[in-house]
N, C-alpha and C. Protein backbone atom coordinates (compact mmCIF):
# COMPACT_ATOMS: atom_id res chain seq x y z
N UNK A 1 9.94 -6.27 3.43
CA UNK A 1 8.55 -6.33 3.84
C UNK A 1 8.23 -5.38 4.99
N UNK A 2 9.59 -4.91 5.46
CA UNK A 2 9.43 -3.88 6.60
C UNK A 2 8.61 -2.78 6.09
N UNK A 3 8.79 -2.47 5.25
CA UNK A 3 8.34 -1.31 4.45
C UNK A 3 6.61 -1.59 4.43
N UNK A 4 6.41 -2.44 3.92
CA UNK A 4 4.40 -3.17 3.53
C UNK A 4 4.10 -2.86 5.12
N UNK A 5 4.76 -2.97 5.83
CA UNK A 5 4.12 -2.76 7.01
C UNK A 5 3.40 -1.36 7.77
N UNK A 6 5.00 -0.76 7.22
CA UNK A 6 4.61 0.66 7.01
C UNK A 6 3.65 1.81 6.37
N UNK A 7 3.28 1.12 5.85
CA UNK A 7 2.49 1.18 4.55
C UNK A 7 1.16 1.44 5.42
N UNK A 8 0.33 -0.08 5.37
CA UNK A 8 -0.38 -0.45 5.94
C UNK A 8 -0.30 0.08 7.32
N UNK A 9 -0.04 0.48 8.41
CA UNK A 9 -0.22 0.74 9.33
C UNK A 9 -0.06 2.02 9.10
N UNK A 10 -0.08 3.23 7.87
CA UNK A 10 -0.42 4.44 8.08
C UNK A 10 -1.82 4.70 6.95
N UNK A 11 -2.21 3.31 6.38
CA UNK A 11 -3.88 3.23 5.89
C UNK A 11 -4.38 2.75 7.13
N UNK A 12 -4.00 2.30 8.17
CA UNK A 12 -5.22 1.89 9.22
C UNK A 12 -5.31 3.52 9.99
N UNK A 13 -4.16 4.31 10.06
CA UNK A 13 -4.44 5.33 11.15
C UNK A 13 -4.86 6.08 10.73
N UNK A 14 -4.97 6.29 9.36
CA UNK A 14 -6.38 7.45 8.04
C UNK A 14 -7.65 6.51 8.13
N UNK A 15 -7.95 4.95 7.93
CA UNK A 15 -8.98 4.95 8.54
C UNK A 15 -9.57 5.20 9.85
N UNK A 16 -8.77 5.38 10.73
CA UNK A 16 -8.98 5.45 12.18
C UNK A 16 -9.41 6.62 12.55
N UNK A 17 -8.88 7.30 12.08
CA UNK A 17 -9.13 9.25 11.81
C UNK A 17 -9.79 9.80 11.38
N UNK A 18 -10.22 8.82 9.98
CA UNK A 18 -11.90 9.07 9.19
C UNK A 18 -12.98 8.44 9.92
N UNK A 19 -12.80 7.69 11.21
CA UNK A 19 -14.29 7.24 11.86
C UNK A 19 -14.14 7.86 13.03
N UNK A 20 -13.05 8.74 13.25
CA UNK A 20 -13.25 9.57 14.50
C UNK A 20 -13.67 11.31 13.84
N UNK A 21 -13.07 11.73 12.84
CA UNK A 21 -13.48 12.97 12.36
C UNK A 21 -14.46 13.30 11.29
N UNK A 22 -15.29 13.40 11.83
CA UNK A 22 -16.51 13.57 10.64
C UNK A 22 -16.37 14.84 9.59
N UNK A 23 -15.91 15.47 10.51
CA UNK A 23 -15.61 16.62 9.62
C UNK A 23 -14.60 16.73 8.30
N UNK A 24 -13.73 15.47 8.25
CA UNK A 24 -12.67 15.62 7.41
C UNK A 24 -12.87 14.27 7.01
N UNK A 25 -14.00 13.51 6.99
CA UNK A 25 -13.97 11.48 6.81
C UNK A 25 -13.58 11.63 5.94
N UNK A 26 -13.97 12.40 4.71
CA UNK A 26 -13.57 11.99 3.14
C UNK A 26 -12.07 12.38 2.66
N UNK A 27 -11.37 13.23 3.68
CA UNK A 27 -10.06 13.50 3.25
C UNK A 27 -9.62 12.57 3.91
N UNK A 28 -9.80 11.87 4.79
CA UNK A 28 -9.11 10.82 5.87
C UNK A 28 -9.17 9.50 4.75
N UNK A 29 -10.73 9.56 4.21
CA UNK A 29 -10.61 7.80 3.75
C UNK A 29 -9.77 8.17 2.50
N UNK A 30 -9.75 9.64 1.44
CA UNK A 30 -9.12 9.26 0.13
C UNK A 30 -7.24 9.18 0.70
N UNK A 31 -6.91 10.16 1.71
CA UNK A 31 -5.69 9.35 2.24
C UNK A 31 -5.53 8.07 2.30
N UNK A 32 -6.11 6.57 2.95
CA UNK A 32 -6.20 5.68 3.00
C UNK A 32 -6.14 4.83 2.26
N UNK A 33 -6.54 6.05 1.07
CA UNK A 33 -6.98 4.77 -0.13
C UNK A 33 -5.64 5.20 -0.53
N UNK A 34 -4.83 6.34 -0.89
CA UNK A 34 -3.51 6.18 -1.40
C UNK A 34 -2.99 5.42 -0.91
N UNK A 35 -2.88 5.17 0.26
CA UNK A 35 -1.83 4.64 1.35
C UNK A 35 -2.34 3.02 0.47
N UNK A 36 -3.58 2.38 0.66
CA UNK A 36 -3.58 1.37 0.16
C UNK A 36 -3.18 0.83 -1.46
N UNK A 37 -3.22 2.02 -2.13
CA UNK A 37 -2.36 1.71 -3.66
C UNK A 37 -1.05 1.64 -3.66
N UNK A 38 0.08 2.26 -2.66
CA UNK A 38 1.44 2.33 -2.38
C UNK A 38 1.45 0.53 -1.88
N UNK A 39 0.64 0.20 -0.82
CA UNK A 39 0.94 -1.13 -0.58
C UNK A 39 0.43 -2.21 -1.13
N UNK A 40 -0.24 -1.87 -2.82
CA UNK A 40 -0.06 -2.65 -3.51
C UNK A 40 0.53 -2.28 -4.24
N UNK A 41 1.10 -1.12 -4.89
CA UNK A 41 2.26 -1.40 -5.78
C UNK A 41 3.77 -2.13 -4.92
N UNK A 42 3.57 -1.94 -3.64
CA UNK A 42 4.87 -2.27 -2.95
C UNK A 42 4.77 -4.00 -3.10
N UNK A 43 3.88 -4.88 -3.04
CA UNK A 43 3.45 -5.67 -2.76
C UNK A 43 4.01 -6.88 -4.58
N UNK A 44 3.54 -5.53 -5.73
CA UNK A 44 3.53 -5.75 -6.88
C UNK A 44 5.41 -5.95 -7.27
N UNK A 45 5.41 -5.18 -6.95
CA UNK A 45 7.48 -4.81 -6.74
C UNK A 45 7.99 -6.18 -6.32
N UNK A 46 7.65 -6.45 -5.30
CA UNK A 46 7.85 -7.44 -4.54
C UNK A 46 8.35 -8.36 -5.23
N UNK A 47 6.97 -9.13 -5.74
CA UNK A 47 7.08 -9.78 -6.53
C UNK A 47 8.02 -10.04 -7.73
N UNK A 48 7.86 -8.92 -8.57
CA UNK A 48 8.49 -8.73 -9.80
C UNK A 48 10.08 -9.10 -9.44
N UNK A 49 10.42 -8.35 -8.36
CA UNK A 49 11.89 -8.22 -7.75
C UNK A 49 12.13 -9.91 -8.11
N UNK A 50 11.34 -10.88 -7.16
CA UNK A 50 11.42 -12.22 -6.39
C UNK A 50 11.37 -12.97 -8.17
N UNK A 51 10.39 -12.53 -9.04
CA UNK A 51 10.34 -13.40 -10.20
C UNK A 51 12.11 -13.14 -11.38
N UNK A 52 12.29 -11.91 -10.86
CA UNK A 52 13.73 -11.80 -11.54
C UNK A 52 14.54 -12.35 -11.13
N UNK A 53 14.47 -12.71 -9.65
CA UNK A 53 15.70 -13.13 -8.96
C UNK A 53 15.84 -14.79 -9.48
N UNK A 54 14.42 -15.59 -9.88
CA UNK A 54 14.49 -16.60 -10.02
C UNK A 54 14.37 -16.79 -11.52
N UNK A 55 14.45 -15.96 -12.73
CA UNK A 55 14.40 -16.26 -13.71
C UNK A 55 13.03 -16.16 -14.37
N UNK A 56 12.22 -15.59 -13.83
CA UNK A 56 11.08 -15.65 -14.79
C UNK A 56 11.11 -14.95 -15.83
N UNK A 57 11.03 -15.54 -16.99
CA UNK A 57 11.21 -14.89 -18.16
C UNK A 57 9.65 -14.04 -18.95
N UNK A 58 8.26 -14.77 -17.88
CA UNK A 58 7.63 -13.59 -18.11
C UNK A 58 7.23 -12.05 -17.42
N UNK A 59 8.20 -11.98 -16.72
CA UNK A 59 8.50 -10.81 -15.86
C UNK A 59 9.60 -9.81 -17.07
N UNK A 60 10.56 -10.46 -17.42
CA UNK A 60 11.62 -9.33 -18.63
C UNK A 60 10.71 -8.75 -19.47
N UNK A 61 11.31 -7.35 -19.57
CA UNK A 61 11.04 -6.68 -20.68
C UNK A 61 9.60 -6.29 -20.60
């Protein structure tokens, strides 16, 4: 989960960057928004990992 953190705390500093630089907001927020699809696929992983570990059989295959 160290990682989700990581994640997330480099979508807050592209939003932070897009409300300080006007000149570049829209490259700042579509950074952000990657950053926020990595920490939901990380988030998605997660999971999947945690449902294998316990047998979920609608997670196989």
């Amino acid at each position: 989960m160290n990682r989700l953190v990581e994640i997330r705390s480099q979508e807050s500093l592209c939003r932070e960057r897009a409300a300080l630089d006007s000149e570049r907001r829209s490259f700042w927020l579509a950074q952000a928004e990657e950053w926020e699809q990595r920490a939901l696929d990380e988030i998605a992983f997660h999971f999947r990992e945690r449902n294998l570990a316990h047998g979920d059989p609608r997670v196989a295959g």
